[in-house]
PDB file of N, CA and C in Angstrom:
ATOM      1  N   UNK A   1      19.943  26.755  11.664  1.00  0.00           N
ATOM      2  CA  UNK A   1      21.175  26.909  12.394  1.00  0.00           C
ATOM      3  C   UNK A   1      21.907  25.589  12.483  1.00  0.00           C
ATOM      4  N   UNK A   2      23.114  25.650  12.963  1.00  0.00           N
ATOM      5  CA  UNK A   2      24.035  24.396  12.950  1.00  0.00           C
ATOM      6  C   UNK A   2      24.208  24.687  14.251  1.00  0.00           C
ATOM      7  N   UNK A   3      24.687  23.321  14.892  1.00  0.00           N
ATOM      8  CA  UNK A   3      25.300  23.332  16.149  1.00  0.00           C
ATOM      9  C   UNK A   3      26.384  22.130  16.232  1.00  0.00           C
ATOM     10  N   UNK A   4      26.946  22.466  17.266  1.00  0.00           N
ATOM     11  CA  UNK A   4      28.229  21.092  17.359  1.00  0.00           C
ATOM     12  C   UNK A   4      28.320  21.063  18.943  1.00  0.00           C
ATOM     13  N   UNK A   5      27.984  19.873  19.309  1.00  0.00           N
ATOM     14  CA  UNK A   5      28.054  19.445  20.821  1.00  0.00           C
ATOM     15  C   UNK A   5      28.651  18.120  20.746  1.00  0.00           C
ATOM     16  N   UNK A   6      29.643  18.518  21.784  1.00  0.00           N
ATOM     17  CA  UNK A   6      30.903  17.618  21.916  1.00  0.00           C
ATOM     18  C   UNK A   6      30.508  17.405  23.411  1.00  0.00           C
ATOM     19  N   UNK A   7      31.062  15.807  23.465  1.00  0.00           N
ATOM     20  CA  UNK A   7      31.098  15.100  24.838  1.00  0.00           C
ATOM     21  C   UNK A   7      32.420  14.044  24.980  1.00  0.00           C
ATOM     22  N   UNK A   8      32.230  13.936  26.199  1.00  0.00           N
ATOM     23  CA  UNK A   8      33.429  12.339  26.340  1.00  0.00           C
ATOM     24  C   UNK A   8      34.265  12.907  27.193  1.00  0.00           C
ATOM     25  N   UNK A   9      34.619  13.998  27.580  1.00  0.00           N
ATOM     26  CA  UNK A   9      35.916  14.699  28.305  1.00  0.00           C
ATOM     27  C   UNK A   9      35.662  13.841  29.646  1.00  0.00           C
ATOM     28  N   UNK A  10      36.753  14.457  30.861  1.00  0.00           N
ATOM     29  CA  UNK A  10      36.887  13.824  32.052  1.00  0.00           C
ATOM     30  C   UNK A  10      38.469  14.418  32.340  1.00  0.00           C
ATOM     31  N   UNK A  11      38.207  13.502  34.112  1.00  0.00           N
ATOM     32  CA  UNK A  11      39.295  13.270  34.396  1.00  0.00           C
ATOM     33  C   UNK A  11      39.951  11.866  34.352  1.00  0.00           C
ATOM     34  N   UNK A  12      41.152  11.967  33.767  1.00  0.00           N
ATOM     35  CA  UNK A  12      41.579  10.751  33.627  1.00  0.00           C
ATOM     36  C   UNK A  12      43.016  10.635  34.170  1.00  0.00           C
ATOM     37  N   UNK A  13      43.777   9.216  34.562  1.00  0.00           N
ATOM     38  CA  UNK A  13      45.597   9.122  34.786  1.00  0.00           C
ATOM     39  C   UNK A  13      46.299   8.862  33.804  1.00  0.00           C
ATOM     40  N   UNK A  14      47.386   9.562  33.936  1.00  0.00           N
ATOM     41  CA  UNK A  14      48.668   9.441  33.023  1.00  0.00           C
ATOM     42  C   UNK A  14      48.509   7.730  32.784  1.00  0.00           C
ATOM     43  N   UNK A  15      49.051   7.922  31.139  1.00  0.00           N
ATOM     44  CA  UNK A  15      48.369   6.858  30.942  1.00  0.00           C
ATOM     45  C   UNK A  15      46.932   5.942  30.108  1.00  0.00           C
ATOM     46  N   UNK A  16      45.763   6.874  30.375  1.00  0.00           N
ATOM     47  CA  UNK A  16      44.686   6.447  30.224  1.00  0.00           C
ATOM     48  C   UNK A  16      44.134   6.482  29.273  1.00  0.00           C
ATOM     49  N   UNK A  17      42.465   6.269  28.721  1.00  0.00           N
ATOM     50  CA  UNK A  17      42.005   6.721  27.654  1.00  0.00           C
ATOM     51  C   UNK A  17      40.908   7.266  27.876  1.00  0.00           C
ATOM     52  N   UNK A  18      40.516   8.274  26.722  1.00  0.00           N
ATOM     53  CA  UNK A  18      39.225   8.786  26.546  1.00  0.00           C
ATOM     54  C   UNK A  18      38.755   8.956  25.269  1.00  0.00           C
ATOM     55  N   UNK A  19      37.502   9.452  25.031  1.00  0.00           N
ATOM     56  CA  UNK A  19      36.821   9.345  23.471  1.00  0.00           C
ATOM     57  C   UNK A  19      36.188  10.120  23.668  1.00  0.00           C
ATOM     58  N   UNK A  20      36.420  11.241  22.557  1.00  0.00           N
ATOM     59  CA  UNK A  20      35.521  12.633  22.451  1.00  0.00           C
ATOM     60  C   UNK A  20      34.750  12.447  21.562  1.00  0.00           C
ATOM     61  N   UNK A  21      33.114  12.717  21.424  1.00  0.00           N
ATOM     62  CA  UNK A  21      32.715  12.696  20.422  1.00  0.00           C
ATOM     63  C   UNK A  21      32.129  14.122  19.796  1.00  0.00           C
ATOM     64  N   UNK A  22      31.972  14.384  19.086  1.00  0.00           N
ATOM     65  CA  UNK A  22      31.566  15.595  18.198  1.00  0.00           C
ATOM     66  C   UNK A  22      30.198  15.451  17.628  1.00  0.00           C
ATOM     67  N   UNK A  23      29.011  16.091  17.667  1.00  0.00           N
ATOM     68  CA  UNK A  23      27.888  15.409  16.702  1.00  0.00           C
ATOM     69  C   UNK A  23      27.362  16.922  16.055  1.00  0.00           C
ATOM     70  N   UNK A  24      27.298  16.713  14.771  1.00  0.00           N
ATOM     71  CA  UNK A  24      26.702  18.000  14.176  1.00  0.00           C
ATOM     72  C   UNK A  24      25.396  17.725  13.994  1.00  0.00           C
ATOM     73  N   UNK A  25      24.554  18.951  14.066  1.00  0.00           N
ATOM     74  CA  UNK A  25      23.193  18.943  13.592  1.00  0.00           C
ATOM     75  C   UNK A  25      23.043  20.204  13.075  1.00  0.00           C
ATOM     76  N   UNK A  26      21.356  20.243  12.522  1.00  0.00           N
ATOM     77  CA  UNK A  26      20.811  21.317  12.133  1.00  0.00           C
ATOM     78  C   UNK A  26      20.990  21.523  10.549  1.00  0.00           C
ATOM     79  N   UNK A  27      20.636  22.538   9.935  1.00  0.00           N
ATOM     80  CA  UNK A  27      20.568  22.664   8.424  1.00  0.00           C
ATOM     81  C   UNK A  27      22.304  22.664   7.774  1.00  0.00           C
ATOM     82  N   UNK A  28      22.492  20.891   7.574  1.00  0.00           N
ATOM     83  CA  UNK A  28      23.479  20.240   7.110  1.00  0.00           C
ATOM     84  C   UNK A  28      23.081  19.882   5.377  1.00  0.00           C
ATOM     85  N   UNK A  29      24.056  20.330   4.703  1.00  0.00           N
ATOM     86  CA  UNK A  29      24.117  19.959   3.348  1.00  0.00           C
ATOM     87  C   UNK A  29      25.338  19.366   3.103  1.00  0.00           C
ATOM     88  N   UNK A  30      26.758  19.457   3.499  1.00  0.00           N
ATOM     89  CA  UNK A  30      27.372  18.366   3.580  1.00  0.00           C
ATOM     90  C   UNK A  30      29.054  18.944   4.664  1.00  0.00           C
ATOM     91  N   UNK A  31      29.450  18.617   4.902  1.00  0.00           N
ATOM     92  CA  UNK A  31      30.548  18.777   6.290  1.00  0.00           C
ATOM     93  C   UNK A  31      31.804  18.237   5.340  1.00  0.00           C
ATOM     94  N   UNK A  32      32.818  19.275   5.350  1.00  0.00           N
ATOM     95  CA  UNK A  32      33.697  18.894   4.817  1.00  0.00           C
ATOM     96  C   UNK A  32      34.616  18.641   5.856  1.00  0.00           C
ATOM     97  N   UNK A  33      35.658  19.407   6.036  1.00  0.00           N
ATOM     98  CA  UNK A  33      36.863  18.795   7.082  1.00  0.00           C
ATOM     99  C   UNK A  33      36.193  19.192   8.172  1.00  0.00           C
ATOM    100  N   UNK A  34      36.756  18.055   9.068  1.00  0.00           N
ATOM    101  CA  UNK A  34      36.471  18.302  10.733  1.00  0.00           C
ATOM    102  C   UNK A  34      37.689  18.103  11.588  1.00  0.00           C
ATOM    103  N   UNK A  35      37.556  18.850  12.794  1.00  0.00           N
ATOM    104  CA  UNK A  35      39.046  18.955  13.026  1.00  0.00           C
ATOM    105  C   UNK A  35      38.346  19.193  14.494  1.00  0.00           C
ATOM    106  N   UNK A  36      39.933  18.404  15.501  1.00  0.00           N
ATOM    107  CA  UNK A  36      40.192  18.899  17.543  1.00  0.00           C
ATOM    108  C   UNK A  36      41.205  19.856  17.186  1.00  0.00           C
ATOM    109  N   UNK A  37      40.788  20.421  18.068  1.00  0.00           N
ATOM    110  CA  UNK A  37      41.609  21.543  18.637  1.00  0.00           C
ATOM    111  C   UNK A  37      41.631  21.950  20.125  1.00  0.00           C
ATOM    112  N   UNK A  38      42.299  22.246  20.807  1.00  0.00           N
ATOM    113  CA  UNK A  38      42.934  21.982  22.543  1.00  0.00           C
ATOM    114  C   UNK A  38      43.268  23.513  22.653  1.00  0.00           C
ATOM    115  N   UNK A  39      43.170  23.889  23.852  1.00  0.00           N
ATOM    116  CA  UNK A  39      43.576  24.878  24.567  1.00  0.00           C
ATOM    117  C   UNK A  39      43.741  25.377  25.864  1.00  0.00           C
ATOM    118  N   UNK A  40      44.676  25.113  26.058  1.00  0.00           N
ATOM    119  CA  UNK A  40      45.440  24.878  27.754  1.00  0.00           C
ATOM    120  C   UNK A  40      45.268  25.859  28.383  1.00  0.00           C
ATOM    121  N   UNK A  41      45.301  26.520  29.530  1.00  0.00           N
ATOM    122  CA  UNK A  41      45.482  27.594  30.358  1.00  0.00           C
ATOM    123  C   UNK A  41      46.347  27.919  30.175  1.00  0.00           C
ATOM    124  N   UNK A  42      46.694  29.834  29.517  1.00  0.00           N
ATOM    125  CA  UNK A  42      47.693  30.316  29.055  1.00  0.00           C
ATOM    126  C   UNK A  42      48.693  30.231  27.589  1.00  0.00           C
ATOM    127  N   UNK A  43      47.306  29.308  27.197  1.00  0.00           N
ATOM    128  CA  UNK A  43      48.122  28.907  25.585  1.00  0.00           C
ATOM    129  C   UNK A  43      47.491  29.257  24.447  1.00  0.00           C
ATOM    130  N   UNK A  44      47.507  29.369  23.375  1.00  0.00           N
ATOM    131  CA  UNK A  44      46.857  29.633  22.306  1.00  0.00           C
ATOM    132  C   UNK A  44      46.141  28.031  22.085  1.00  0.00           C
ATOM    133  N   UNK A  45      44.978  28.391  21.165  1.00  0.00           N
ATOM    134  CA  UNK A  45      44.369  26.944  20.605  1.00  0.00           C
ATOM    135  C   UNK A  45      45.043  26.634  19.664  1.00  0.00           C
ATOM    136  N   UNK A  46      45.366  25.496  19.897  1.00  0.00           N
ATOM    137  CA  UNK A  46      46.269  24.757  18.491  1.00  0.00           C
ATOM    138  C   UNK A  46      45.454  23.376  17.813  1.00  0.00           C
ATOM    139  N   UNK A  47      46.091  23.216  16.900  1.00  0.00           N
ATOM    140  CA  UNK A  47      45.312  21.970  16.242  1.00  0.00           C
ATOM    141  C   UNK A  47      45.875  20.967  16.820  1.00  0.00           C
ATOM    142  N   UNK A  48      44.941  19.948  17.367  1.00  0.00           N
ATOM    143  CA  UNK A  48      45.326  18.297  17.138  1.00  0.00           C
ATOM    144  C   UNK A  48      44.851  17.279  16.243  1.00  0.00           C
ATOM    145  N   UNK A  49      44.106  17.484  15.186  1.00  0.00           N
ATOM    146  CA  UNK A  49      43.823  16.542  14.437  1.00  0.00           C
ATOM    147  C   UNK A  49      42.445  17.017  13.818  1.00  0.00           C
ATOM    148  N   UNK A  50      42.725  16.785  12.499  1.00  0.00           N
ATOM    149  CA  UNK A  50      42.009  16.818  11.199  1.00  0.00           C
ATOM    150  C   UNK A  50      41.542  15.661  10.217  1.00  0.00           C
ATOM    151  N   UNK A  51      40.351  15.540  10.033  1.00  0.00           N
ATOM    152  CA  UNK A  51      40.232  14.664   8.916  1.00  0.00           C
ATOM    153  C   UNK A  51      39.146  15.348   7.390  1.00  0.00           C
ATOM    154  N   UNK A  52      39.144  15.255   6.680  1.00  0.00           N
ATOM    155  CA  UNK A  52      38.491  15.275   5.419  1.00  0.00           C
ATOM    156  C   UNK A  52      37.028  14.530   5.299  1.00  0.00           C
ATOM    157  N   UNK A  53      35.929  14.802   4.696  1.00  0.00           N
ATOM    158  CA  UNK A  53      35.182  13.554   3.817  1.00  0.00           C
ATOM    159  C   UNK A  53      35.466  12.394   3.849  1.00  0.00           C
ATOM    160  N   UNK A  54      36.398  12.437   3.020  1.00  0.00           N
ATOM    161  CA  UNK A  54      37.251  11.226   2.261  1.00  0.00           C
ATOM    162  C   UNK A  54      37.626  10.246   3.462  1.00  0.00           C
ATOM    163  N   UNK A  55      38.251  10.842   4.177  1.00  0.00           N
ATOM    164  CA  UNK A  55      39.064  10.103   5.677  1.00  0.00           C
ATOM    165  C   UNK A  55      40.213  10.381   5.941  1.00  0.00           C
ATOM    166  N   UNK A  56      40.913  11.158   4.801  1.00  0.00           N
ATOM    167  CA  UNK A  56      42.467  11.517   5.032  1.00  0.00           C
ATOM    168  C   UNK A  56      42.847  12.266   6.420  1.00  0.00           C
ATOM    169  N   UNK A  57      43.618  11.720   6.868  1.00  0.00           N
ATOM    170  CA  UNK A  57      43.708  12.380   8.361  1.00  0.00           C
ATOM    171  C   UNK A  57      44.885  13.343   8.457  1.00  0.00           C
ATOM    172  N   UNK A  58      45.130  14.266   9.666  1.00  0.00           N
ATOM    173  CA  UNK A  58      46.220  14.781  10.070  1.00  0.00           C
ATOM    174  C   UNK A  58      46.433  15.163  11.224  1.00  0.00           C
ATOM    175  N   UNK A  59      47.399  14.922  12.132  1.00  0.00           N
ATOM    176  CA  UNK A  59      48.239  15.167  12.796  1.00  0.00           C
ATOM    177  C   UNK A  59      48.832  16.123  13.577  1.00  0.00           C
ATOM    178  N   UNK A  60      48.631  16.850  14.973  1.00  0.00           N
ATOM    179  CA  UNK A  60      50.197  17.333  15.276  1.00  0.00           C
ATOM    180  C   UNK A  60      50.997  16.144  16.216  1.00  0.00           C
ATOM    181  N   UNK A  61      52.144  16.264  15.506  1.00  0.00           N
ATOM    182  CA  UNK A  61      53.273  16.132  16.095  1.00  0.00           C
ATOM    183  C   UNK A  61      53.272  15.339  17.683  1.00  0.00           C
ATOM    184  N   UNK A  62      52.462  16.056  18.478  1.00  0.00           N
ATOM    185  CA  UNK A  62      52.622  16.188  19.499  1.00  0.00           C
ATOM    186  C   UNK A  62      51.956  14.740  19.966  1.00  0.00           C
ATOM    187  N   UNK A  63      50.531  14.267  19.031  1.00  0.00           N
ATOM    188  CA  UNK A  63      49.981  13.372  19.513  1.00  0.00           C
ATOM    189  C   UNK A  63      49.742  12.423  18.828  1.00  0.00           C
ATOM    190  N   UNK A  64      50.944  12.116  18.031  1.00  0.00           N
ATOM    191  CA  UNK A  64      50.337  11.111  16.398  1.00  0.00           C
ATOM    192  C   UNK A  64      50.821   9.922  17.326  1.00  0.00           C
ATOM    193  N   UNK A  65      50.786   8.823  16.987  1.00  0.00           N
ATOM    194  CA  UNK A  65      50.537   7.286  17.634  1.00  0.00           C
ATOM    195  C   UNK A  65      49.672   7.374  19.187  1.00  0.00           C
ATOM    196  N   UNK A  66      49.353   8.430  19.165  1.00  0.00           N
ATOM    197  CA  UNK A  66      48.802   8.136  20.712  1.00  0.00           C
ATOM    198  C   UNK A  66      46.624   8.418  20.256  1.00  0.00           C
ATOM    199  N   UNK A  67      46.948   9.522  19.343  1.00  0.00           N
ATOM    200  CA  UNK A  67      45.361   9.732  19.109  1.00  0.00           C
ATOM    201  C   UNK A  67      44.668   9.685  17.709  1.00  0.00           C
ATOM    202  N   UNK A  68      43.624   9.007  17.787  1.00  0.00           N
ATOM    203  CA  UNK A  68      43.251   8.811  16.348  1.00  0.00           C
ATOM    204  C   UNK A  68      42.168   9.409  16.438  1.00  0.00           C
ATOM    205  N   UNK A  69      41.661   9.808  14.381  1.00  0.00           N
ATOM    206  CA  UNK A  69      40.129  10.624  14.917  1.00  0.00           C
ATOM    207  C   UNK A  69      39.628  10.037  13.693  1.00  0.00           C
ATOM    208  N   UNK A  70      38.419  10.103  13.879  1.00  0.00           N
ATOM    209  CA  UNK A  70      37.320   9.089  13.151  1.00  0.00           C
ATOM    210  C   UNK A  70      36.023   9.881  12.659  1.00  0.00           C
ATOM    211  N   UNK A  71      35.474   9.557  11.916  1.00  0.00           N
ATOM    212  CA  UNK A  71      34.092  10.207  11.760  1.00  0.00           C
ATOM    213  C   UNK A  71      33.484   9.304  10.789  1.00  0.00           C
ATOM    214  N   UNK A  72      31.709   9.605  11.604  1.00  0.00           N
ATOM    215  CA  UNK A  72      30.701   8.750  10.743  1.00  0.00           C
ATOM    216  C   UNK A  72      29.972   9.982  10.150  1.00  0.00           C
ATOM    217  N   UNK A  73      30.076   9.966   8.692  1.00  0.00           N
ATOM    218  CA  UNK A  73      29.757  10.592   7.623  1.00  0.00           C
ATOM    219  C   UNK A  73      27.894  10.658   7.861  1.00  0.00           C
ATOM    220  N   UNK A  74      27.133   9.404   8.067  1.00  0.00           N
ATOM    221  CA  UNK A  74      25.951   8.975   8.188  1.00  0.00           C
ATOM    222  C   UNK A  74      25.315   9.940   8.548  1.00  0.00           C
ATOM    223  N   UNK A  75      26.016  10.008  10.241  1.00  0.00           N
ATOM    224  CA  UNK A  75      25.793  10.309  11.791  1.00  0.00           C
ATOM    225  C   UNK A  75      26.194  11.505  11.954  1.00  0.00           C
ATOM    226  N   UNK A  76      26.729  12.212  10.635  1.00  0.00           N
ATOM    227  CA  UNK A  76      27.717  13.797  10.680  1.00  0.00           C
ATOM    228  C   UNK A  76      27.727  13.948  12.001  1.00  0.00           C
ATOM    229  N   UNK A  77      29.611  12.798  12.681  1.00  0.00           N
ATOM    230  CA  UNK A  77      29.280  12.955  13.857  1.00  0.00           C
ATOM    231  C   UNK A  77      31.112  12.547  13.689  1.00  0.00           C
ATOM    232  N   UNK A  78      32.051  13.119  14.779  1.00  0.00           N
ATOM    233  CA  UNK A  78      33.551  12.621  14.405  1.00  0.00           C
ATOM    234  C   UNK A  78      33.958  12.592  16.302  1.00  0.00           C
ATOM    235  N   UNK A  79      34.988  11.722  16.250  1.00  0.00           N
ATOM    236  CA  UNK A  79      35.121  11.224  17.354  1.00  0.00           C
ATOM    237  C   UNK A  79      37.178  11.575  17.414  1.00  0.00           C
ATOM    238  N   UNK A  80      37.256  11.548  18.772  1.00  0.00           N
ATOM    239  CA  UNK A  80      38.767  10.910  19.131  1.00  0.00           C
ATOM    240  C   UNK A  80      39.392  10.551  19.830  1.00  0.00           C
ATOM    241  N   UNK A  81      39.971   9.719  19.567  1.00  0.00           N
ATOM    242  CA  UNK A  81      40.281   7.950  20.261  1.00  0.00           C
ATOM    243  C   UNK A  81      41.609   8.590  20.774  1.00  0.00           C
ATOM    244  N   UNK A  82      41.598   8.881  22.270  1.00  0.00           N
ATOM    245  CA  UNK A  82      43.243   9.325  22.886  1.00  0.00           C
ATOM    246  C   UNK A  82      43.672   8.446  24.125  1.00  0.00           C
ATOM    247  N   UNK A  83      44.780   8.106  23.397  1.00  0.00           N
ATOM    248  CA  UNK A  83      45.325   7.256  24.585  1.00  0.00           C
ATOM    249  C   UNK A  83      46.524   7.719  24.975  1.00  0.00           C
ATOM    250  N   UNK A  84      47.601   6.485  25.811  1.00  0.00           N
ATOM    251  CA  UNK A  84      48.474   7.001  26.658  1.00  0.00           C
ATOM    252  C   UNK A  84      48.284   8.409  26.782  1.00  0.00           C
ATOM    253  N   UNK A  85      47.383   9.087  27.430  1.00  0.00           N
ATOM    254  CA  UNK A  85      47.729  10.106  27.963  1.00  0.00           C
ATOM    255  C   UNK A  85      48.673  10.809  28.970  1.00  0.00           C
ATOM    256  N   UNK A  86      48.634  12.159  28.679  1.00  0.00           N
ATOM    257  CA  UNK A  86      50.225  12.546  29.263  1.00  0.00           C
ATOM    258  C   UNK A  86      49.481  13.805  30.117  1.00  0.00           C
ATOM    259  N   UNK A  87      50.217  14.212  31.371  1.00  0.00           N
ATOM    260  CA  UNK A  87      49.647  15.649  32.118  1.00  0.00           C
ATOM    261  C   UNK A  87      49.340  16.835  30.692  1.00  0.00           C
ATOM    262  N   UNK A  88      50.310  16.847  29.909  1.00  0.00           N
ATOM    263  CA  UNK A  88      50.359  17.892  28.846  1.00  0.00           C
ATOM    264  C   UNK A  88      49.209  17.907  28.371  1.00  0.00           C
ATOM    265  N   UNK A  89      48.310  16.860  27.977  1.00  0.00           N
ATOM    266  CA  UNK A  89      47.222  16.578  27.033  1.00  0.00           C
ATOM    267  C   UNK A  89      46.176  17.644  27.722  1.00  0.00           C
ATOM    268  N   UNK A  90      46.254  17.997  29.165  1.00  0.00           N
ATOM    269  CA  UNK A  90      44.971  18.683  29.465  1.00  0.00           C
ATOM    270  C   UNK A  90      45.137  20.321  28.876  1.00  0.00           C
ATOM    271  N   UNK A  91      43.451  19.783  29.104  1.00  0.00           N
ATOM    272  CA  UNK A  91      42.527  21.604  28.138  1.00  0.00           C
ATOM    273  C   UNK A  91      41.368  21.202  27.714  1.00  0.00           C
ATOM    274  N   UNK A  92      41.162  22.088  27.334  1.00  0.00           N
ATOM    275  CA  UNK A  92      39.927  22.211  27.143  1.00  0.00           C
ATOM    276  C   UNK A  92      40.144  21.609  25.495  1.00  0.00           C
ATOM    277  N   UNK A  93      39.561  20.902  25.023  1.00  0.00           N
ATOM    278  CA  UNK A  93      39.220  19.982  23.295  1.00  0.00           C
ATOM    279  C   UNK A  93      37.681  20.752  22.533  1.00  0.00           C
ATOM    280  N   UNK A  94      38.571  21.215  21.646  1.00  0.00           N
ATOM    281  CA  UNK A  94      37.011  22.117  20.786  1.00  0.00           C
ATOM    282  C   UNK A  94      37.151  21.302  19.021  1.00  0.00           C
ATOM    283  N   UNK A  95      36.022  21.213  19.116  1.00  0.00           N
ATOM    284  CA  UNK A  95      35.415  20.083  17.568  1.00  0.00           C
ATOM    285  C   UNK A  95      35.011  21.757  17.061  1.00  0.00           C
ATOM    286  N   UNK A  96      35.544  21.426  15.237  1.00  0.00           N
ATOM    287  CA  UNK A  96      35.474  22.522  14.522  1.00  0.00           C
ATOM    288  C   UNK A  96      35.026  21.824  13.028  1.00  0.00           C
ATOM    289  N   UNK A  97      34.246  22.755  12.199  1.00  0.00           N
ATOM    290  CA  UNK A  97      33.498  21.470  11.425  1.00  0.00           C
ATOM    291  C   UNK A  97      33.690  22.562  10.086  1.00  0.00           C
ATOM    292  N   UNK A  98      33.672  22.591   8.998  1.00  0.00           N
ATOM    293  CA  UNK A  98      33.131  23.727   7.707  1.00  0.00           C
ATOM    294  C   UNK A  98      32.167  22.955   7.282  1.00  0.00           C
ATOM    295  N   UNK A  99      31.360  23.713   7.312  1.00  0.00           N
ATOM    296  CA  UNK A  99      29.806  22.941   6.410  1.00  0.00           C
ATOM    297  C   UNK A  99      29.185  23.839   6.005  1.00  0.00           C
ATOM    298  N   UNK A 100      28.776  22.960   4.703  1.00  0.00           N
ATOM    299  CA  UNK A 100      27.552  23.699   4.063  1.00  0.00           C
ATOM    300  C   UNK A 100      26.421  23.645   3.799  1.00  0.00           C
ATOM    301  N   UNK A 101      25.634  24.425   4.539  1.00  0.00           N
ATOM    302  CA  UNK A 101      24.686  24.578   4.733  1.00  0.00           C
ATOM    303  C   UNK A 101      23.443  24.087   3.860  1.00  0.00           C
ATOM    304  N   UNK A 102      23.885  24.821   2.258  1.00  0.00           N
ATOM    305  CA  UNK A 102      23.298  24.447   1.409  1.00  0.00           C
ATOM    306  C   UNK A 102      23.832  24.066   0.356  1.00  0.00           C
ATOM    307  N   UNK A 103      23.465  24.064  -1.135  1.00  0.00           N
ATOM    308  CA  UNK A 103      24.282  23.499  -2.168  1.00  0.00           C
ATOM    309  C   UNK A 103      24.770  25.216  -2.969  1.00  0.00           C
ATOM    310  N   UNK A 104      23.958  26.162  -2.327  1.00  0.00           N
ATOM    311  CA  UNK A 104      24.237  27.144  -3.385  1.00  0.00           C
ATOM    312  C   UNK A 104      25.479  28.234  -2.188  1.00  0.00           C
ATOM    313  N   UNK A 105      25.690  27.864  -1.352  1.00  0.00           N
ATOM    314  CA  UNK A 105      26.370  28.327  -0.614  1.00  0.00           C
ATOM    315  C   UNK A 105      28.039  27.916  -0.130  1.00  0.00           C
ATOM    316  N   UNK A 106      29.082  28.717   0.391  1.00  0.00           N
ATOM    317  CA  UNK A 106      30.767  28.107   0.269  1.00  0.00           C
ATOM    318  C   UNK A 106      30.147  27.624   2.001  1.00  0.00           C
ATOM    319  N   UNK A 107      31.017  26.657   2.186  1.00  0.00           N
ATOM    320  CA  UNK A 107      31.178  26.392   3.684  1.00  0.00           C
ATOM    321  C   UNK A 107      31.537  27.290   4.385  1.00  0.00           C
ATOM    322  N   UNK A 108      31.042  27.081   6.034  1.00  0.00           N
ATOM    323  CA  UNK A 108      30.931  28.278   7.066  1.00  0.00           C
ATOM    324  C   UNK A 108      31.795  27.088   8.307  1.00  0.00           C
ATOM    325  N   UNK A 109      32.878  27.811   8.801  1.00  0.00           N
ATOM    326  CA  UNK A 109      33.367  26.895  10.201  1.00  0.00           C
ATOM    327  C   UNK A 109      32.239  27.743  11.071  1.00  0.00           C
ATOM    328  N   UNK A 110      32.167  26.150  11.994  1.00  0.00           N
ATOM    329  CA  UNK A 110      31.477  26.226  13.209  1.00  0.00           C
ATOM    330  C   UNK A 110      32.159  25.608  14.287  1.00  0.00           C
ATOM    331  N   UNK A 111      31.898  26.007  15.281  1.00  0.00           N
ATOM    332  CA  UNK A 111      32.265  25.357  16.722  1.00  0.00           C
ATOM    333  C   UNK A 111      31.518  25.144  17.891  1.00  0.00           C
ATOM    334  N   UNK A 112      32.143  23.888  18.724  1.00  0.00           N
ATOM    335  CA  UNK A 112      31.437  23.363  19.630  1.00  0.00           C
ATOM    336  C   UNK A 112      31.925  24.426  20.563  1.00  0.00           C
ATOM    337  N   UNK A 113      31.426  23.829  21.825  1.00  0.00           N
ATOM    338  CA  UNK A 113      31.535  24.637  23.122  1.00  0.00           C
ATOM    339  C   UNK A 113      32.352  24.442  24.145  1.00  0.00           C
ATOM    340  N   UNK A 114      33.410  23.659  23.528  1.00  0.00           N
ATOM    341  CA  UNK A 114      34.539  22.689  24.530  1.00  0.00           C
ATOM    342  C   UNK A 114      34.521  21.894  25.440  1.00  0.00           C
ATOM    343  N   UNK A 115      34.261  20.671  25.410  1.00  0.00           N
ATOM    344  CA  UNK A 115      34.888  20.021  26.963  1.00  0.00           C
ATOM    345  C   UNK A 115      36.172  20.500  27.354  1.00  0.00           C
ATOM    346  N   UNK A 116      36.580  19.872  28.667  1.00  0.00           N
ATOM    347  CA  UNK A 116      37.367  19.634  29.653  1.00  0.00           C
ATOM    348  C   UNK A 116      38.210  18.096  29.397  1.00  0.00           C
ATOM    349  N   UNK A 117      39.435  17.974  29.246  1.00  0.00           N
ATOM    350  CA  UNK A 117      40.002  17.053  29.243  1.00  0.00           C
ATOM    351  C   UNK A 117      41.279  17.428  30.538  1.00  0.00           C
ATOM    352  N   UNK A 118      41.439  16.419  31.782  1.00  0.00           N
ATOM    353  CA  UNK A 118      42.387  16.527  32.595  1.00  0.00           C
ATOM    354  C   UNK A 118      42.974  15.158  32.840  1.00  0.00           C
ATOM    355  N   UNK A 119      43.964  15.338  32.760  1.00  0.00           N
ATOM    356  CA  UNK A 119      45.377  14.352  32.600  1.00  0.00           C
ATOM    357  C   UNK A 119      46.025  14.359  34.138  1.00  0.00           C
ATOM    358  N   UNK A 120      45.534  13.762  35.298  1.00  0.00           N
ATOM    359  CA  UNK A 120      46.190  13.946  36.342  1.00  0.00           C
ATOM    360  C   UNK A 120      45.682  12.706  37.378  1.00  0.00           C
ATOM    361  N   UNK A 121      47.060  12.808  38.407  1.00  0.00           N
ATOM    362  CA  UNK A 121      46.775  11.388  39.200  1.00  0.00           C
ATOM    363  C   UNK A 121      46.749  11.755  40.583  1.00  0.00           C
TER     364      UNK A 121
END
C-alpha cells in the first residue's frame, strides 16, 4: 500500500509563514507529479501547486510569488513554503502524488488526509 501523510498546518497571522510537508511511503517505484491542493468551507478543491520529477513547477494564480513547492526525490517527500499569508489562504491543504507502484504498472493518484491551514488574527 502507499500512503501520504502531510504535516506543518496551523494557525497562523495575516502575513505569516508556514511549511507543509508531504512524505510518501510504502510500495514506491517512482512518484511522478506531486501536487497542493486547498479546500475552503463551501468551495470546491482547487489546485495550488504542482511540480514534476524533473522540478518543473506550477502555479495558481492566486498564490505565485507568495508560495513555493519543493520536493526531495531521495526522501519521496514534497513540501510548501507559504508566505505572506492572506485570511483567503485558509482550508484545509491536501498533498496528491501519481505513483507507481511498480515498473510493470501506469501510475495510480493517491492522497493525503488534509491538514488545516488558518489565516487569522
Amino acid at each position: 500500500q502507499v500512503q501520504l501523510v502531510e504535516s506543518g498546518g496551523g494557525l497562523v497571522q495575516p502575513g505569516g509563514s508556514l511549511r507543509l510537508s508531504c512524505a510518501a511511503s510504502g510500495s514506491i517505484f517512482r512518484i511522478n507529479v506531486m501536487g497542493w491542493y486547498r479546500q475552503a468551507p463551501g468551495n470546491q478543491r482547487e489546485l495550488v501547486a504542482t511540480i514534476i520529477s524533473g522540478g518543473s513547477t506550477n502555479y495558481a494564480d492566486s498564490v505565485k510569488g507568495r508560495f513555493t513547492i519543493s520536493r526531495d526525490n531521495a526522501k519521496n517527500t514534497m513540501y510548501l513554503q507559504m508566505n505572506s499569508l492572506k485570511p483567503e489562504d485558509t482550508a484545509v491543504y491536501y498533498c496528491n502524488a501519481n505513483i507507481r507502484r511498480n515498473a510493470f504498472v501506469m501510475g495510480q493518484d493517491y492522497w493525503g488526509q488534509g491538514t488545516q491551514v488558518t489565516v487569522a488574527s
